[in-house]
PDB file of N, CA and C in Angstrom:
ATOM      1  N   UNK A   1     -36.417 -18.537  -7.475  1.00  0.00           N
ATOM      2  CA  UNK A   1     -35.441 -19.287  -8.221  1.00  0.00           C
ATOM      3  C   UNK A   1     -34.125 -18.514  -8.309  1.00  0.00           C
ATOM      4  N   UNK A   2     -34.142 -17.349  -8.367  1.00  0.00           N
ATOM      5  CA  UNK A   2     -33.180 -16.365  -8.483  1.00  0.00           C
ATOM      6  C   UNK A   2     -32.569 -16.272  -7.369  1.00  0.00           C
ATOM      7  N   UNK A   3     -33.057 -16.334  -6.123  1.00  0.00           N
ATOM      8  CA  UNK A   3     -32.336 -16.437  -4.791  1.00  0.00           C
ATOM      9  C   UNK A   3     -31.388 -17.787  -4.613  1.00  0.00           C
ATOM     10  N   UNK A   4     -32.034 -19.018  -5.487  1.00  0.00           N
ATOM     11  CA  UNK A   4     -31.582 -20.234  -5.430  1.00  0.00           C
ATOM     12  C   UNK A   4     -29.999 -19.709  -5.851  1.00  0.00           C
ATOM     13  N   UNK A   5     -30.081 -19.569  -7.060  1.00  0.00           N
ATOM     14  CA  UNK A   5     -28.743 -19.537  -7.717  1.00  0.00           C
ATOM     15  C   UNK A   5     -27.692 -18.949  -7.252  1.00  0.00           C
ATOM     16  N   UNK A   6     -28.434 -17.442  -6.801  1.00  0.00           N
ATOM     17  CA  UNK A   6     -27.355 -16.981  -5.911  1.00  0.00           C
ATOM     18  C   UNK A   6     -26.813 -17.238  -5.200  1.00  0.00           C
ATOM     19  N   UNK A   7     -27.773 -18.195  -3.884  1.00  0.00           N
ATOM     20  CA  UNK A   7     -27.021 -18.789  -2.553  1.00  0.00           C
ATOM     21  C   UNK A   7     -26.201 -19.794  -3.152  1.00  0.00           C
ATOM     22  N   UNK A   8     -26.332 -20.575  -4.321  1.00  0.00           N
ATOM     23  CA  UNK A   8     -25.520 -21.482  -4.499  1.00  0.00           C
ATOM     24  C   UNK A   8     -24.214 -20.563  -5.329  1.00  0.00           C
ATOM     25  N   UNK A   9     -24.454 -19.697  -5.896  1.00  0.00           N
ATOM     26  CA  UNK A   9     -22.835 -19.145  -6.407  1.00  0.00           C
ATOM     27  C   UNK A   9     -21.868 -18.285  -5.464  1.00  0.00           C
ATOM     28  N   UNK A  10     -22.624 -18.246  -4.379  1.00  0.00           N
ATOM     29  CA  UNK A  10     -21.975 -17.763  -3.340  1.00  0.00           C
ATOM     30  C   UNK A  10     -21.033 -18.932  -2.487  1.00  0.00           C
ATOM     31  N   UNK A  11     -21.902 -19.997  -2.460  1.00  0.00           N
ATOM     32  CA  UNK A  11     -21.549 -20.952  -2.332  1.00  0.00           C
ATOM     33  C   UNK A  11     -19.974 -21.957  -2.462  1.00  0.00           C
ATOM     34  N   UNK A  12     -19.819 -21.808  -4.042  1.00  0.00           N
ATOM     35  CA  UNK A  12     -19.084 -22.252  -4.697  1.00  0.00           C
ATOM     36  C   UNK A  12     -17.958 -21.225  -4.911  1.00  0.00           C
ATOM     37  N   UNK A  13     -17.891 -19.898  -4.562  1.00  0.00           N
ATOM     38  CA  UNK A  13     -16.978 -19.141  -4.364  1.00  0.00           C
ATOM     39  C   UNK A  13     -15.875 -19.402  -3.116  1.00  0.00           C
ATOM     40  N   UNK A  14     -14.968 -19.257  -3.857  1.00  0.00           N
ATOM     41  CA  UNK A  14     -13.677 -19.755  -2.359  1.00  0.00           C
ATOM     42  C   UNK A  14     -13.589 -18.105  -1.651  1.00  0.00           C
ATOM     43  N   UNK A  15     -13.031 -18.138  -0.843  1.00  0.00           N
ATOM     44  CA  UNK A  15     -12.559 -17.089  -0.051  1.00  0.00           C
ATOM     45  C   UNK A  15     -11.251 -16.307  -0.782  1.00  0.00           C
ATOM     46  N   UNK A  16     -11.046 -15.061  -0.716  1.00  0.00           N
ATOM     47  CA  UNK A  16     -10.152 -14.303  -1.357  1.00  0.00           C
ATOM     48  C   UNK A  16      -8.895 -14.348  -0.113  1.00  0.00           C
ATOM     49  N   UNK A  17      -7.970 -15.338  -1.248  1.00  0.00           N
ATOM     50  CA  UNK A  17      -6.422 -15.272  -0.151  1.00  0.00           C
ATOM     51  C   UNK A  17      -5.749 -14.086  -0.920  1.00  0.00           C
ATOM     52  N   UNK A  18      -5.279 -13.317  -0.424  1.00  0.00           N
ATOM     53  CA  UNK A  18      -4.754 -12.010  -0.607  1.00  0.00           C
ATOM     54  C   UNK A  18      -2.896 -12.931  -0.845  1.00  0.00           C
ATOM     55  N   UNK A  19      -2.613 -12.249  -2.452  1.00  0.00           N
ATOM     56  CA  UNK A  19      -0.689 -12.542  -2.208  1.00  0.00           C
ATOM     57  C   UNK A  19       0.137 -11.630  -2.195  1.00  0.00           C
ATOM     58  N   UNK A  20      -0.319 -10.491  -1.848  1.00  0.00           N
ATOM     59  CA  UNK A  20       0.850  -9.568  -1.724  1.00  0.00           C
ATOM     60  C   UNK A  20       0.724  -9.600  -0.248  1.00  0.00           C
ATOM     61  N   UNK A  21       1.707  -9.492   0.656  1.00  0.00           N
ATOM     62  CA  UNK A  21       2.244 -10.155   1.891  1.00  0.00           C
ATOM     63  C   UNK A  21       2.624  -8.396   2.625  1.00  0.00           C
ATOM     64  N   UNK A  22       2.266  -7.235   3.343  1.00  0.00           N
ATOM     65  CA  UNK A  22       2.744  -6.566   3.624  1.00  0.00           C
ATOM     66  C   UNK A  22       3.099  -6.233   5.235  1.00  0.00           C
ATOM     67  N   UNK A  23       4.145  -5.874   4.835  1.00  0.00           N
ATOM     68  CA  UNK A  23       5.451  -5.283   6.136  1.00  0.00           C
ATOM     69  C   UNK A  23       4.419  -5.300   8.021  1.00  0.00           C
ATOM     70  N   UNK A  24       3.269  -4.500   7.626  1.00  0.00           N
ATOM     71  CA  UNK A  24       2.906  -3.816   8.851  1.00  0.00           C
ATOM     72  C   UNK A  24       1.298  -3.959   8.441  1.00  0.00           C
ATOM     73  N   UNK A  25       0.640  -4.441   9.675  1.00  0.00           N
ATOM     74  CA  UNK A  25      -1.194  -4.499   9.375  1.00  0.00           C
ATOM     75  C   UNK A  25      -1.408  -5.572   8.533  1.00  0.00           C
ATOM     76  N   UNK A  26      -2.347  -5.576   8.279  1.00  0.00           N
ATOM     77  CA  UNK A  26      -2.810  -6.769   7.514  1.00  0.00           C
ATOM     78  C   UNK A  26      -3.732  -7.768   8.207  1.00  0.00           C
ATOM     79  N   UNK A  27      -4.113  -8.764   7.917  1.00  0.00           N
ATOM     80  CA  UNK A  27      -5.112  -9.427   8.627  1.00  0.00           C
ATOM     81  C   UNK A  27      -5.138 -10.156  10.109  1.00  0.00           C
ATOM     82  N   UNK A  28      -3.982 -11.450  10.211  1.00  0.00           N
ATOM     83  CA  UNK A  28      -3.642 -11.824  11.473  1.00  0.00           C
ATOM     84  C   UNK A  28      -2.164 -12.426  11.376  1.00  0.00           C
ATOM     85  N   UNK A  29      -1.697 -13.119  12.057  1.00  0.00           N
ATOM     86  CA  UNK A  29      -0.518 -13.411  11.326  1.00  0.00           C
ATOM     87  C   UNK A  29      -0.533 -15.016  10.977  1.00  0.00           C
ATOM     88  N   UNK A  30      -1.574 -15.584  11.315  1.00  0.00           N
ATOM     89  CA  UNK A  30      -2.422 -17.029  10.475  1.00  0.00           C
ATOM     90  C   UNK A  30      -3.019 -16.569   9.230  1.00  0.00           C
ATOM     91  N   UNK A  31      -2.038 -17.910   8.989  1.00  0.00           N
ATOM     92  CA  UNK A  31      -2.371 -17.870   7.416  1.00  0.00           C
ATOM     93  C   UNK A  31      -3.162 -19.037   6.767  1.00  0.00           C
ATOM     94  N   UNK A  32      -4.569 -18.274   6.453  1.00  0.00           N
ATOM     95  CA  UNK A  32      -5.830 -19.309   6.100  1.00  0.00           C
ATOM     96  C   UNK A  32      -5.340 -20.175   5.214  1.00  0.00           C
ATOM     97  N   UNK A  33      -4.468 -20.155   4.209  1.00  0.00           N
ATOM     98  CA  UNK A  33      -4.565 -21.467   3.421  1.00  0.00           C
ATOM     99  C   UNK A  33      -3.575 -22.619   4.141  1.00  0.00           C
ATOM    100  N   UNK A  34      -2.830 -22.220   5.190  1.00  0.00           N
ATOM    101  CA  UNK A  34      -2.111 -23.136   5.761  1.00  0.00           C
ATOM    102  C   UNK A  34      -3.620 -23.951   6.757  1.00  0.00           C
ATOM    103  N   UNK A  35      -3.990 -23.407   7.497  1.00  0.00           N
ATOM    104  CA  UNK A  35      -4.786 -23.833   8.825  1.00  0.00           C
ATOM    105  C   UNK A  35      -6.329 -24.187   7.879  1.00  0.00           C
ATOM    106  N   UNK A  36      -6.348 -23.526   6.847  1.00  0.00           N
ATOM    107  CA  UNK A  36      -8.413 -23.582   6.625  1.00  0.00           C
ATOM    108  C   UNK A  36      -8.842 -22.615   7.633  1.00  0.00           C
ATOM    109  N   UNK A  37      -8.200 -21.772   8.151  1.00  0.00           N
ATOM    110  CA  UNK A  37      -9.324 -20.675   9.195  1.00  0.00           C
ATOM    111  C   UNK A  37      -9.639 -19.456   8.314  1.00  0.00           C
ATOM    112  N   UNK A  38     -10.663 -18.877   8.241  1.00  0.00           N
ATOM    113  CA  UNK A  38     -11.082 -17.743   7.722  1.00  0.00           C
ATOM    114  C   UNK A  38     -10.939 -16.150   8.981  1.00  0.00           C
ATOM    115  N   UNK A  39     -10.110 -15.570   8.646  1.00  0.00           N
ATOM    116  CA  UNK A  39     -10.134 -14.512   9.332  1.00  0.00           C
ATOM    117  C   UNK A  39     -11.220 -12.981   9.002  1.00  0.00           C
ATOM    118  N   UNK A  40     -12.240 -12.707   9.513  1.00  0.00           N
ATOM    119  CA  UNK A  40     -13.489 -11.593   8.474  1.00  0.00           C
ATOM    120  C   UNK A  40     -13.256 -10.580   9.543  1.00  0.00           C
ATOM    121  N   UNK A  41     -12.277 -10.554  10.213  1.00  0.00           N
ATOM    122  CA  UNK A  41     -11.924  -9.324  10.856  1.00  0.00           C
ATOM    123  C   UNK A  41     -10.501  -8.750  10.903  1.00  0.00           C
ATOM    124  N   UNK A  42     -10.379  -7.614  10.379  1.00  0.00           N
ATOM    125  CA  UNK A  42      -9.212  -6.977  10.026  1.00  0.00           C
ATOM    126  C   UNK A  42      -8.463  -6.487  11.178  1.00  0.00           C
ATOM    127  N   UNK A  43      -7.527  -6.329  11.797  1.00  0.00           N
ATOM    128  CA  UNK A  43      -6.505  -6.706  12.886  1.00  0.00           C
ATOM    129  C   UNK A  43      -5.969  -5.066  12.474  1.00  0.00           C
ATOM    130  N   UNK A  44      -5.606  -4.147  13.487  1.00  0.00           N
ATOM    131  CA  UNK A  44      -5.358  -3.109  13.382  1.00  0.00           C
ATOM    132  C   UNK A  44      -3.755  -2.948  13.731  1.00  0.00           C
ATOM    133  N   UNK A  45      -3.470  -3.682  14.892  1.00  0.00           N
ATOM    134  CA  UNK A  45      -2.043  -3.642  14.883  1.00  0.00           C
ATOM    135  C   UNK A  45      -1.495  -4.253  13.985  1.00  0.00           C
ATOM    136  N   UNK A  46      -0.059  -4.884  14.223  1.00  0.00           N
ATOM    137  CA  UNK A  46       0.841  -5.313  13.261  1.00  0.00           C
ATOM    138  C   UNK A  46       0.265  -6.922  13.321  1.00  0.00           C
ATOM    139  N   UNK A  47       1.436  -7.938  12.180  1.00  0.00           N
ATOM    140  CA  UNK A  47       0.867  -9.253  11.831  1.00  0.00           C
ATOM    141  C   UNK A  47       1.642  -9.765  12.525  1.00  0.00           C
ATOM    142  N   UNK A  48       2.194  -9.511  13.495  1.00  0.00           N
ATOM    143  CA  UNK A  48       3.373 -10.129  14.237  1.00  0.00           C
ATOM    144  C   UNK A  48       2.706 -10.904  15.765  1.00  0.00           C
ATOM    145  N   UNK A  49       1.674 -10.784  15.343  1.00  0.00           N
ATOM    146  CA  UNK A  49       0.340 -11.218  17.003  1.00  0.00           C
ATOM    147  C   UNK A  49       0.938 -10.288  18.101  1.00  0.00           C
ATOM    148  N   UNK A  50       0.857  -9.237  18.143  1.00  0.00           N
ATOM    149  CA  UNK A  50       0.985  -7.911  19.086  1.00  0.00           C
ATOM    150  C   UNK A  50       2.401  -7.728  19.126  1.00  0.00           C
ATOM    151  N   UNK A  51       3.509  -8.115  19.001  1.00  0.00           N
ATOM    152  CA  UNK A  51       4.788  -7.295  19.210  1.00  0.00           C
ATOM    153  C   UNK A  51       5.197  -6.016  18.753  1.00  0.00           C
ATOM    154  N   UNK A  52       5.983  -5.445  19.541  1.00  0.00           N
ATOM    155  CA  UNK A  52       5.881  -4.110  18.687  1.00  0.00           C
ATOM    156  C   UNK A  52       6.737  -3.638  17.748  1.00  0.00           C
ATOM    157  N   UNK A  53       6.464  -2.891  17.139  1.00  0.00           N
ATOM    158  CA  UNK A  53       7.228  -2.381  15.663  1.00  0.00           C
ATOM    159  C   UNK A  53       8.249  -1.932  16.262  1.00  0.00           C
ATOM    160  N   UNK A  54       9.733  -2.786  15.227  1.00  0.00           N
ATOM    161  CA  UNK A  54      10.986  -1.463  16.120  1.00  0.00           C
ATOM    162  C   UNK A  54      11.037  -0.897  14.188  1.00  0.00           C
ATOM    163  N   UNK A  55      11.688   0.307  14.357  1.00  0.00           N
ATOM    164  CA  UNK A  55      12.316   1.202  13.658  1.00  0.00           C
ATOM    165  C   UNK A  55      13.542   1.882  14.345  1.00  0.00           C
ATOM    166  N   UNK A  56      14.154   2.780  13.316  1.00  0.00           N
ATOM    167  CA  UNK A  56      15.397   3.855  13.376  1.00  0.00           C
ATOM    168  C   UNK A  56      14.990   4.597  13.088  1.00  0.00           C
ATOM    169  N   UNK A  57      15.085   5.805  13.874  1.00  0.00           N
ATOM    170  CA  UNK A  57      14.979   6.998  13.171  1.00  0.00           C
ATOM    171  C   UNK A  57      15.999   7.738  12.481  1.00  0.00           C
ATOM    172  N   UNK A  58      15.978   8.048  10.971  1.00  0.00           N
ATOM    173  CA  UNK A  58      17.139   8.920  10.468  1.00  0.00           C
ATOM    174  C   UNK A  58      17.035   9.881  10.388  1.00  0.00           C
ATOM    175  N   UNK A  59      18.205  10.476  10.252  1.00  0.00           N
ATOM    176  CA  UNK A  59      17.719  12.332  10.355  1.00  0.00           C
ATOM    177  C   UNK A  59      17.170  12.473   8.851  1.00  0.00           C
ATOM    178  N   UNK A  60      16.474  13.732   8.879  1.00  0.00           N
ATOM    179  CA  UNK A  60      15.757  14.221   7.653  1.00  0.00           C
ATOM    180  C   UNK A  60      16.975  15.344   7.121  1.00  0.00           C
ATOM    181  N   UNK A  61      16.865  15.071   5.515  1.00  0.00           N
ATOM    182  CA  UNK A  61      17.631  15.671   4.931  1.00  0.00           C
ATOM    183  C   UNK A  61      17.239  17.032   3.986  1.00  0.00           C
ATOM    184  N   UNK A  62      17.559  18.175   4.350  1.00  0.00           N
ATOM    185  CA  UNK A  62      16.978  19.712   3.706  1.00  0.00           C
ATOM    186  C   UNK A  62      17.380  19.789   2.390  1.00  0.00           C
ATOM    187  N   UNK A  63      16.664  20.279   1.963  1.00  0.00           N
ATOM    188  CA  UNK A  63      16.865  20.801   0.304  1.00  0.00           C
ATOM    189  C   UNK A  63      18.694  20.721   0.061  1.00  0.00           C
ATOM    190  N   UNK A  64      18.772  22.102   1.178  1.00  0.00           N
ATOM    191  CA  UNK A  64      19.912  22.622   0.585  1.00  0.00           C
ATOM    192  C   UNK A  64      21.426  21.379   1.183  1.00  0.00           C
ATOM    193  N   UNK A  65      20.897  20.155   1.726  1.00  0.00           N
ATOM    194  CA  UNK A  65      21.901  19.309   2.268  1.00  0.00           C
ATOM    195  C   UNK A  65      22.353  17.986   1.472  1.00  0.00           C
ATOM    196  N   UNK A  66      21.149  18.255  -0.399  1.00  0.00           N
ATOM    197  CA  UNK A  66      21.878  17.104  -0.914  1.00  0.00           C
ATOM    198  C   UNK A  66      23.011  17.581  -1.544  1.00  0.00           C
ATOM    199  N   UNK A  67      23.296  16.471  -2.151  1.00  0.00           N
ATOM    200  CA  UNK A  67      24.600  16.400  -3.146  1.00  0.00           C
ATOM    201  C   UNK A  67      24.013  16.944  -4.171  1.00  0.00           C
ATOM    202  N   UNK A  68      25.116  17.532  -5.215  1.00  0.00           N
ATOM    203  CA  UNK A  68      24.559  18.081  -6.507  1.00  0.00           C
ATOM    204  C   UNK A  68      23.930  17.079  -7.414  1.00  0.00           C
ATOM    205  N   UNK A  69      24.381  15.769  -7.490  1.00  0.00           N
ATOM    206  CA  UNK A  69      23.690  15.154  -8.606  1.00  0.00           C
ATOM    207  C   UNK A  69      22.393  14.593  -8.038  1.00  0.00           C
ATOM    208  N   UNK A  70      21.764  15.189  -6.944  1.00  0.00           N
ATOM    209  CA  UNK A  70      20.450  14.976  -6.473  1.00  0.00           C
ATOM    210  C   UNK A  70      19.853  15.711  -6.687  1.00  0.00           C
ATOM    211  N   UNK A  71      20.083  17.027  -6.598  1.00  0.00           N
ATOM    212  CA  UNK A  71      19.395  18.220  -6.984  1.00  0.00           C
ATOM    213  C   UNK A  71      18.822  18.796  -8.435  1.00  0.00           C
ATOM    214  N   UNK A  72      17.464  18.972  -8.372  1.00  0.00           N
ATOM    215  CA  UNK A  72      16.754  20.039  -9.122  1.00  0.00           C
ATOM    216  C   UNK A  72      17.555  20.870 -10.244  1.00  0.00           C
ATOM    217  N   UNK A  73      17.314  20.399 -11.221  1.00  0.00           N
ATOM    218  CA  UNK A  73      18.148  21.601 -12.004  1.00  0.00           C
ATOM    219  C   UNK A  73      17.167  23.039 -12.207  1.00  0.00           C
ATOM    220  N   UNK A  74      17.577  23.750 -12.076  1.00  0.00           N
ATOM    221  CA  UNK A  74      16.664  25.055 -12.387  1.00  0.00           C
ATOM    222  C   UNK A  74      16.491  24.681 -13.425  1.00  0.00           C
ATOM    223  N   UNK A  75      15.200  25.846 -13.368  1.00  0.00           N
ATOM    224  CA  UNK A  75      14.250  26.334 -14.761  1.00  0.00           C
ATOM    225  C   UNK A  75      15.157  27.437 -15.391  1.00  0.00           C
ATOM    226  N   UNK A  76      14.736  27.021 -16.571  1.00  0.00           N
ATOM    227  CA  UNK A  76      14.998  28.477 -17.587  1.00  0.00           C
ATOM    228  C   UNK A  76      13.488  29.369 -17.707  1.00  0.00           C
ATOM    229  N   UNK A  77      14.004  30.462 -18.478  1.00  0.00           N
ATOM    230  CA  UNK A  77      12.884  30.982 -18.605  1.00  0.00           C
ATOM    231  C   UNK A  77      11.606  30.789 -19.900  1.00  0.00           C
ATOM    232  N   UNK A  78      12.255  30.082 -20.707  1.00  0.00           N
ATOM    233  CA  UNK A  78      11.315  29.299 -21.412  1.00  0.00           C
ATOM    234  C   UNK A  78      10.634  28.133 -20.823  1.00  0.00           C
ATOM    235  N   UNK A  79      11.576  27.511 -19.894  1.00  0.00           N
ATOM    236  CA  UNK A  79      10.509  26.493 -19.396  1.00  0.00           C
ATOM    237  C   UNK A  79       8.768  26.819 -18.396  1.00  0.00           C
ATOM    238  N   UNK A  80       9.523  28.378 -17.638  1.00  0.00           N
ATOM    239  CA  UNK A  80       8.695  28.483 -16.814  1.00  0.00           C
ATOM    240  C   UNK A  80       7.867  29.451 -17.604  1.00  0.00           C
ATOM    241  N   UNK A  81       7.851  29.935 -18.911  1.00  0.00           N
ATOM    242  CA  UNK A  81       6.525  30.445 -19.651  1.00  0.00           C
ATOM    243  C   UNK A  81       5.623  29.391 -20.091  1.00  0.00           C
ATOM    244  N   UNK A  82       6.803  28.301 -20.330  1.00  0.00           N
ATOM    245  CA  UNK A  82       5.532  27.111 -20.874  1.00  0.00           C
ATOM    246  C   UNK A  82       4.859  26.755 -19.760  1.00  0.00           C
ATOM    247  N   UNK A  83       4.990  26.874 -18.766  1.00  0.00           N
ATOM    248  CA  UNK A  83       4.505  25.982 -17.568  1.00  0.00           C
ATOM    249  C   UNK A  83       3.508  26.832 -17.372  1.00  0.00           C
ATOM    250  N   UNK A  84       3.446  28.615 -17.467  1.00  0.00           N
ATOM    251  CA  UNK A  84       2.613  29.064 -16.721  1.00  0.00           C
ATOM    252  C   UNK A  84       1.401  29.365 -17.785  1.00  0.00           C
ATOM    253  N   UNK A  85       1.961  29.407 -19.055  1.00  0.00           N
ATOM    254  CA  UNK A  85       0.729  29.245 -20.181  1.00  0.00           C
ATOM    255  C   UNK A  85      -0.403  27.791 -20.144  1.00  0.00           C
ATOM    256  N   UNK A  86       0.056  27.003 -19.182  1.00  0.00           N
ATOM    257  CA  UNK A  86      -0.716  25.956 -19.440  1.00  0.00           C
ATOM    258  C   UNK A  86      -0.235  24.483 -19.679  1.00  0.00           C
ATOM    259  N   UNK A  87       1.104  24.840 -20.454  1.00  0.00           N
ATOM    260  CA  UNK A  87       1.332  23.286 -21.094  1.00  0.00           C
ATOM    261  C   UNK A  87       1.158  23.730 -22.928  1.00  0.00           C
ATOM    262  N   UNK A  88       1.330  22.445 -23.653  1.00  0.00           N
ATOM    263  CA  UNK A  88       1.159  22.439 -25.271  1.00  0.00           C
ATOM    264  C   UNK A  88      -0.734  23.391 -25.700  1.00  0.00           C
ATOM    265  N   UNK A  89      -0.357  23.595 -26.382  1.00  0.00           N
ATOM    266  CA  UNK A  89      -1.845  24.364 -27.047  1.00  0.00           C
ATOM    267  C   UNK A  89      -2.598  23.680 -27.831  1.00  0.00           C
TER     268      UNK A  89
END
């Protein structure tokens, strides 16, 4: 009887449409609630049905190459006793 119920609440369960929509990967680029197709295999390339990813590459930026109001303010030396004691007591 217990098997009954189950196959039937399995049953009556819809399929999980996913709504957050992301950039790159993801399932296929059909979309089950438009068509009714169920996709149960996860797609490794992009959702674009095989085209390929363009990007830019920008240069990477070093510590010492931001602007000042980006930068780290130093520690004092009270900050860095509290830090190395642990934190609050």
């Amino acid at each position: 009887m217990a098997s009954a119920f189950v196959s039937r609440a399995w049953q009556t369960i819809k399929p999980h449409v996913p709504l957050i929509k992301f950039r790159k990967g993801g399932l296929s680029a059909v979309d089950p609630r438009s068509t009714g197709a169920e996709t149960s295999s996860h797609s490794g390339g992009s959702a674009g049905g095989g085209k390929k990813a363009q990007f830019t590459s920008r240069p990477v930026i070093e510590d010492y190459q931001l602007p000042l109001r980006y930068r780290r303010q130093p520690l004092d030396e009270k900050e860095i006793a509290y830090i190395n004691r642990g934190g609050p007591e």
